[in-house]
PDB file of N, CA and C in Angstrom:
ATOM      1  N   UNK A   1      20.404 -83.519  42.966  1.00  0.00           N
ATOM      2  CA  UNK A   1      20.480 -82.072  42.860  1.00  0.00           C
ATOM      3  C   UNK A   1      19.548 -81.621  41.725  1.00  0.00           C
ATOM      4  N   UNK A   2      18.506 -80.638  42.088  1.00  0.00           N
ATOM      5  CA  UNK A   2      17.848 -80.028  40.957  1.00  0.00           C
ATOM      6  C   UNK A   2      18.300 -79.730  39.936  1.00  0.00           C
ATOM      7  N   UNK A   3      17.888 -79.184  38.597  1.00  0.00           N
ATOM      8  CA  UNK A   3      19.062 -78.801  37.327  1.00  0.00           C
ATOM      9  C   UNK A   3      19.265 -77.311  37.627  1.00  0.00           C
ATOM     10  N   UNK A   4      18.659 -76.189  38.189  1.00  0.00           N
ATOM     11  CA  UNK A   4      19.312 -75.174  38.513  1.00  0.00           C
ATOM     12  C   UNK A   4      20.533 -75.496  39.433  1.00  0.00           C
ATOM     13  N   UNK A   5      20.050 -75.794  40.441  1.00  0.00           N
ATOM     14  CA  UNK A   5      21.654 -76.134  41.269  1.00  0.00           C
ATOM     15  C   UNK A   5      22.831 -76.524  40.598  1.00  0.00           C
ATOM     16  N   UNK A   6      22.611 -77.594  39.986  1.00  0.00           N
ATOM     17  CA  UNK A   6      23.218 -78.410  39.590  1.00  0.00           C
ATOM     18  C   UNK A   6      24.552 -77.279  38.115  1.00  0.00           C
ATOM     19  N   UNK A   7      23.039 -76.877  37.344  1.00  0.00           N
ATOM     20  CA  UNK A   7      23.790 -75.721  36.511  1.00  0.00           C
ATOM     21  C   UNK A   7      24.647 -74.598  36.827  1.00  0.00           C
ATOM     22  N   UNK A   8      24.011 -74.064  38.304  1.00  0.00           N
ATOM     23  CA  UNK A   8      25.179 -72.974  38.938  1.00  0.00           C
ATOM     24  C   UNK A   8      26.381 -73.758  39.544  1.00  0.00           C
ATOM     25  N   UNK A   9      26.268 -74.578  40.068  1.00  0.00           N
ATOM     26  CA  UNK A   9      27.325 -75.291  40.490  1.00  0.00           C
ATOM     27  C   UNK A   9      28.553 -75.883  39.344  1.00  0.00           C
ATOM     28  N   UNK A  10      27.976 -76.539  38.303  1.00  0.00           N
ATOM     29  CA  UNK A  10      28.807 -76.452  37.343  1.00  0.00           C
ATOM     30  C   UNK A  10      29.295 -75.508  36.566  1.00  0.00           C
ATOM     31  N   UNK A  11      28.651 -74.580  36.626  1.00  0.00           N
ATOM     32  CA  UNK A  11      29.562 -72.859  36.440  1.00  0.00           C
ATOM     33  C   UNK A  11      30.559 -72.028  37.613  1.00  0.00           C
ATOM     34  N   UNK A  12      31.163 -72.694  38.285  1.00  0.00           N
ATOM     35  CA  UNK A  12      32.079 -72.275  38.884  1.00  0.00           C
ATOM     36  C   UNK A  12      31.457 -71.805  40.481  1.00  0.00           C
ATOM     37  N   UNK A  13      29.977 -71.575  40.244  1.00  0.00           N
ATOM     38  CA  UNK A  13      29.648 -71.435  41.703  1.00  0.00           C
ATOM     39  C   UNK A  13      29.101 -72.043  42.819  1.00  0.00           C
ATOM     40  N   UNK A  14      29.275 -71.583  44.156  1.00  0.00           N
ATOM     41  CA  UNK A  14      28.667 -72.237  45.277  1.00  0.00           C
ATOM     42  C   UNK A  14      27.264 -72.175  45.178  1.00  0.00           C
ATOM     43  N   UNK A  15      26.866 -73.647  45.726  1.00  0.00           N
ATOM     44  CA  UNK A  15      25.287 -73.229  45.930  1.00  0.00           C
ATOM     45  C   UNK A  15      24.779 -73.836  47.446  1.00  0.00           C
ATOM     46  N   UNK A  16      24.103 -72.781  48.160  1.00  0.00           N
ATOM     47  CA  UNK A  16      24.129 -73.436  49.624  1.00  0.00           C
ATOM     48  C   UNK A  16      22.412 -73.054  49.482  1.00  0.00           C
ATOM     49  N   UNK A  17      22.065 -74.203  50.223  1.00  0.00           N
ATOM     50  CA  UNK A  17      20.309 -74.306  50.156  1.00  0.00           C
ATOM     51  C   UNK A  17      19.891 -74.003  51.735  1.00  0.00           C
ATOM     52  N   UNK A  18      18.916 -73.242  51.968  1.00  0.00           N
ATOM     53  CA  UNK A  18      18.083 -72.858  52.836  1.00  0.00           C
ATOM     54  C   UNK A  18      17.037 -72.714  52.694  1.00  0.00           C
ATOM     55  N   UNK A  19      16.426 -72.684  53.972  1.00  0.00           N
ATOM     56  CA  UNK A  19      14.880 -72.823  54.263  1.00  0.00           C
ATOM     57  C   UNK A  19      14.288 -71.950  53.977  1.00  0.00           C
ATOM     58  N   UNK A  20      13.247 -71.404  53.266  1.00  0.00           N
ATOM     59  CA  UNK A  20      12.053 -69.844  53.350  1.00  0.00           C
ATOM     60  C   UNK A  20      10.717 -70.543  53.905  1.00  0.00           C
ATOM     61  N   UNK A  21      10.837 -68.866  54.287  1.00  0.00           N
ATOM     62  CA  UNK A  21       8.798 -68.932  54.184  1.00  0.00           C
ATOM     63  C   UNK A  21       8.012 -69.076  52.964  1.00  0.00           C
ATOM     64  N   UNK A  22       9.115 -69.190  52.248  1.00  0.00           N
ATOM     65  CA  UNK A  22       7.889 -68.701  50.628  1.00  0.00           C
ATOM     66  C   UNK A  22       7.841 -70.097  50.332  1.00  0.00           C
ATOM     67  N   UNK A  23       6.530 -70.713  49.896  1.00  0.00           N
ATOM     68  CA  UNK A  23       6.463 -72.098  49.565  1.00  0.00           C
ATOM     69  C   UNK A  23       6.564 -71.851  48.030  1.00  0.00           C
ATOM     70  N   UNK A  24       7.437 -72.931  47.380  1.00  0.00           N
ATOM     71  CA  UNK A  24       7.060 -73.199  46.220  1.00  0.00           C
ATOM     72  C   UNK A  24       8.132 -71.839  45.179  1.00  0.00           C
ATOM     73  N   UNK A  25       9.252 -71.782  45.689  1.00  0.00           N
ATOM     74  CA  UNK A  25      10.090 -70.764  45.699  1.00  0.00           C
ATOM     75  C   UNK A  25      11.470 -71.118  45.149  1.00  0.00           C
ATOM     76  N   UNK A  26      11.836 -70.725  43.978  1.00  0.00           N
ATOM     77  CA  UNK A  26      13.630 -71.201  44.124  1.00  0.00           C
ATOM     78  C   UNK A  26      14.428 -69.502  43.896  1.00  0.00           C
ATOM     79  N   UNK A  27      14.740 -69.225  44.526  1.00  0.00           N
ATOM     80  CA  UNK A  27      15.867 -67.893  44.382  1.00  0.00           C
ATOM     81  C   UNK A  27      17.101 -67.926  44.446  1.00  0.00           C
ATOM     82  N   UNK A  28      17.901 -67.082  43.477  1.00  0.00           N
ATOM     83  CA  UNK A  28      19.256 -67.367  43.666  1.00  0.00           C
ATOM     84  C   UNK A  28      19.755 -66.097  44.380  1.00  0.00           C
ATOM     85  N   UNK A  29      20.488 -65.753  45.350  1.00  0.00           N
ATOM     86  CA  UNK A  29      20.988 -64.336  46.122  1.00  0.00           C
ATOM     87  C   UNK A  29      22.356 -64.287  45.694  1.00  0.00           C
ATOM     88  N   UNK A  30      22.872 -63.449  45.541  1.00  0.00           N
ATOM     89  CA  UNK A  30      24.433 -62.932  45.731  1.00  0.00           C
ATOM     90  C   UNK A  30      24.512 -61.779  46.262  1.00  0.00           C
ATOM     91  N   UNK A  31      25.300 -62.195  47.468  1.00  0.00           N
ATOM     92  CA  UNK A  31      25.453 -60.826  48.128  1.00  0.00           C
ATOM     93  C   UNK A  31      24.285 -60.236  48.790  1.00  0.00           C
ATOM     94  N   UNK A  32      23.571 -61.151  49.195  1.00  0.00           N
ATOM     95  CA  UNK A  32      22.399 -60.823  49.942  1.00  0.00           C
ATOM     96  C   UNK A  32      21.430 -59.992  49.087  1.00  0.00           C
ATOM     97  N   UNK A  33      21.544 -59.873  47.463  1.00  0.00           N
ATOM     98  CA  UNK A  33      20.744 -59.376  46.795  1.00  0.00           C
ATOM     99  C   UNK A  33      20.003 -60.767  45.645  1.00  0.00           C
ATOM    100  N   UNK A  34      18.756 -60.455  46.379  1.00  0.00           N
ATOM    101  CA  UNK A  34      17.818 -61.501  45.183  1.00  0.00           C
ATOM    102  C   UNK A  34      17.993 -61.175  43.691  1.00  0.00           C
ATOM    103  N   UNK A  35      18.683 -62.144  42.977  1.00  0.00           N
ATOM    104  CA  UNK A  35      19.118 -61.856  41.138  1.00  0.00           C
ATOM    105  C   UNK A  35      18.243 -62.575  40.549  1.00  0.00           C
ATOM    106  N   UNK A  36      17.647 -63.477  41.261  1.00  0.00           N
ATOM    107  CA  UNK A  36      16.411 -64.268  40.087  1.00  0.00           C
ATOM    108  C   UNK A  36      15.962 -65.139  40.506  1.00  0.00           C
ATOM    109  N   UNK A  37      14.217 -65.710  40.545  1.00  0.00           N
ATOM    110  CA  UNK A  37      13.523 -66.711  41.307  1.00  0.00           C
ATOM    111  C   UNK A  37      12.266 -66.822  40.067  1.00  0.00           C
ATOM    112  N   UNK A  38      12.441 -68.184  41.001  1.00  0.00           N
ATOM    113  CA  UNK A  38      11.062 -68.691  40.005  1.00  0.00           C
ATOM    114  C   UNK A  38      10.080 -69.599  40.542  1.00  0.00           C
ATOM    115  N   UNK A  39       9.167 -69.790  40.541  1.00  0.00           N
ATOM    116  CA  UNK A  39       7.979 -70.832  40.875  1.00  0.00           C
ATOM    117  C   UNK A  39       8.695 -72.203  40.407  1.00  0.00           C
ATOM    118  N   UNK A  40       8.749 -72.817  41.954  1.00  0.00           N
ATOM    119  CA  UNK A  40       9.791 -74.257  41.647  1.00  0.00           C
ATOM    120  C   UNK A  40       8.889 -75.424  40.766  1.00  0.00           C
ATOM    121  N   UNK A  41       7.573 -75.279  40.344  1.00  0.00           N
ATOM    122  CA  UNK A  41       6.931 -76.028  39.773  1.00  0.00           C
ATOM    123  C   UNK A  41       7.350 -75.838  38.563  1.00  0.00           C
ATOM    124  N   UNK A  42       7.885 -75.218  38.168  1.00  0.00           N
ATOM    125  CA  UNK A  42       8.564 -74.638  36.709  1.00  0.00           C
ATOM    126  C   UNK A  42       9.785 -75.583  36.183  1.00  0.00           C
ATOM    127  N   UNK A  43      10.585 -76.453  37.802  1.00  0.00           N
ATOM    128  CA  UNK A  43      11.508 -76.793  37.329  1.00  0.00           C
ATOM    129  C   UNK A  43      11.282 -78.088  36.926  1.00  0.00           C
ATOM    130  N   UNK A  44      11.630 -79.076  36.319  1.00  0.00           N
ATOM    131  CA  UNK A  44      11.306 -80.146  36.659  1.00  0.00           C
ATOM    132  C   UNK A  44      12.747 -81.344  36.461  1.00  0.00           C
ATOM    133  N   UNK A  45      12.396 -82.179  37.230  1.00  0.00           N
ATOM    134  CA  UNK A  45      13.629 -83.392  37.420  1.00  0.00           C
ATOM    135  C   UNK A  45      14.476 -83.974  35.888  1.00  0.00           C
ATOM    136  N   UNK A  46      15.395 -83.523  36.176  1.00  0.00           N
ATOM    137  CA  UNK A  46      16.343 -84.303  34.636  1.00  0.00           C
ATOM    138  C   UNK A  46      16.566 -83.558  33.705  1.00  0.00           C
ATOM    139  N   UNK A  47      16.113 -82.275  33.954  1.00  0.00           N
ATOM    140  CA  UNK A  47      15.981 -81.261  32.438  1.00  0.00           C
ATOM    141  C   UNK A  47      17.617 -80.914  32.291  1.00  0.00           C
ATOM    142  N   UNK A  48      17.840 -80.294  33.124  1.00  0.00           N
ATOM    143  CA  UNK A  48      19.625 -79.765  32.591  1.00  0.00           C
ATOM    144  C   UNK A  48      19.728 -78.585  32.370  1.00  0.00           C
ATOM    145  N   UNK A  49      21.245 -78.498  32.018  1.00  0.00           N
ATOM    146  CA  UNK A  49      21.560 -77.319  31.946  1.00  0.00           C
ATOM    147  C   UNK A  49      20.781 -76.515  30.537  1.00  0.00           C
ATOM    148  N   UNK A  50      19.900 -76.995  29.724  1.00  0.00           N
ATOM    149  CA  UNK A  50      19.349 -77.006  28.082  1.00  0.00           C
ATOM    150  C   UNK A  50      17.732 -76.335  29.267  1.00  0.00           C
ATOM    151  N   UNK A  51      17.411 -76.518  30.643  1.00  0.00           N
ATOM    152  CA  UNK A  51      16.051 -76.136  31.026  1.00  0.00           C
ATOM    153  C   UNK A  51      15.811 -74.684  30.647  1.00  0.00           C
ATOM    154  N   UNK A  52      14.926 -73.620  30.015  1.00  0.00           N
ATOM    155  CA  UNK A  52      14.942 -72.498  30.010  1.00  0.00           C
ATOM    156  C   UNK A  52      15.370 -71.875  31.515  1.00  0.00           C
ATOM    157  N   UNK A  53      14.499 -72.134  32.537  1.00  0.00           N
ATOM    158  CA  UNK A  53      15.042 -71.195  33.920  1.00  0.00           C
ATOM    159  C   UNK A  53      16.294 -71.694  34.672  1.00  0.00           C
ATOM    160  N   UNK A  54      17.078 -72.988  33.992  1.00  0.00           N
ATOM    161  CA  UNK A  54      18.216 -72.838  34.560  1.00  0.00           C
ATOM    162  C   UNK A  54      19.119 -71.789  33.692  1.00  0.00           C
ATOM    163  N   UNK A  55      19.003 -71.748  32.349  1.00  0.00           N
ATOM    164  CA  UNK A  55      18.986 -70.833  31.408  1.00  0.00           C
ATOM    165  C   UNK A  55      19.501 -69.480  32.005  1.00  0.00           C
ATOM    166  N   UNK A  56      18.097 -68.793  32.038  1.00  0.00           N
ATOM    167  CA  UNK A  56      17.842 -67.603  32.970  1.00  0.00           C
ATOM    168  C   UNK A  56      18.414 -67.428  33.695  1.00  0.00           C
ATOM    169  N   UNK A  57      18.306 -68.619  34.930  1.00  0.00           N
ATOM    170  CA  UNK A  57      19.173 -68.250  36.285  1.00  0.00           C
ATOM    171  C   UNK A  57      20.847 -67.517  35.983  1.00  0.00           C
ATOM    172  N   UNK A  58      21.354 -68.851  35.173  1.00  0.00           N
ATOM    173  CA  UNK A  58      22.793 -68.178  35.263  1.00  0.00           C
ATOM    174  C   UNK A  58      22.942 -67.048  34.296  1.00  0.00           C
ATOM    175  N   UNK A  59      22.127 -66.438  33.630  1.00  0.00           N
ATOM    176  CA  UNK A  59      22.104 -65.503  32.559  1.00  0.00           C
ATOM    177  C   UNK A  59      22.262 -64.211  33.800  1.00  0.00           C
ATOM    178  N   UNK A  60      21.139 -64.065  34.857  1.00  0.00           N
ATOM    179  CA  UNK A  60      21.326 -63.485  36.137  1.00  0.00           C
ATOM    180  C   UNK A  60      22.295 -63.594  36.778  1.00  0.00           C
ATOM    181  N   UNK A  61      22.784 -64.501  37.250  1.00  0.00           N
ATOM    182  CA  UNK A  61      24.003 -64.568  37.521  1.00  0.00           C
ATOM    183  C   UNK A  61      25.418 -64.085  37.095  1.00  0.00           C
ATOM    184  N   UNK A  62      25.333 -63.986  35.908  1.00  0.00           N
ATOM    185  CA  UNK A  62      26.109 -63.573  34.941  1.00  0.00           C
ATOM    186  C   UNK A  62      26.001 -61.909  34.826  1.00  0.00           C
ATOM    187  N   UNK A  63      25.073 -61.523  35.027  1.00  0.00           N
ATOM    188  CA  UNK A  63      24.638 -60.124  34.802  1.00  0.00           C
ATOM    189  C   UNK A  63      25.248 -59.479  35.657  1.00  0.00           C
ATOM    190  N   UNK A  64      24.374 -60.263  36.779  1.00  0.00           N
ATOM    191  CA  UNK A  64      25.078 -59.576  38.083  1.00  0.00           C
ATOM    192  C   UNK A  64      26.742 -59.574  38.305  1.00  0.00           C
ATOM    193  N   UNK A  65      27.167 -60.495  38.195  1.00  0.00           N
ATOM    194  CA  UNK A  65      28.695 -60.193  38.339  1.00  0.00           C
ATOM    195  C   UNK A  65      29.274 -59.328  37.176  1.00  0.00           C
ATOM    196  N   UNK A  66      28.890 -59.058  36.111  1.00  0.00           N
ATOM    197  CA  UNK A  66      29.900 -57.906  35.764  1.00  0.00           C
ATOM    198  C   UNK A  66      29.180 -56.872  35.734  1.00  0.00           C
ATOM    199  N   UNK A  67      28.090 -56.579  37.182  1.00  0.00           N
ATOM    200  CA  UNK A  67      27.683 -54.984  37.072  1.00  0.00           C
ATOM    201  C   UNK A  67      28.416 -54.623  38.244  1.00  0.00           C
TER     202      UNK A  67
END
């Protein structure tokens, strides 16, 4: 599991992976609204929950649920 996944998942949430057209793409949706993506070359293998854009991600995540 990538370290974004891996980081939302160990925060209490689901993470279900699908296919895009967009190459080279990681987005997280809730609620069918895009909360935050990044150029997957950004991520890289082993970093963790300490990666800045897994960081980010759930910071988005976070946002979004208490708006």
């Amino acid at each position: 599991m990538d370290p974004t996944r891996a980081a939302i998942a160990c925060s209490g949430h689901v993470v279900i992976t699908q296919k895009t057209e967009k190459h080279e793409a990681c987005e997280v949706y809730i609620d069918s609204k895009r909360v935050w993506s990044c150029n997957i070359k950004g991520l890289q293998p082993g970093d963790g929950h300490s990666h800045p854009l897994c960081v980010e991600a759930l910071k988005a995540i976070k946002a979004h649920r208490a708006s």
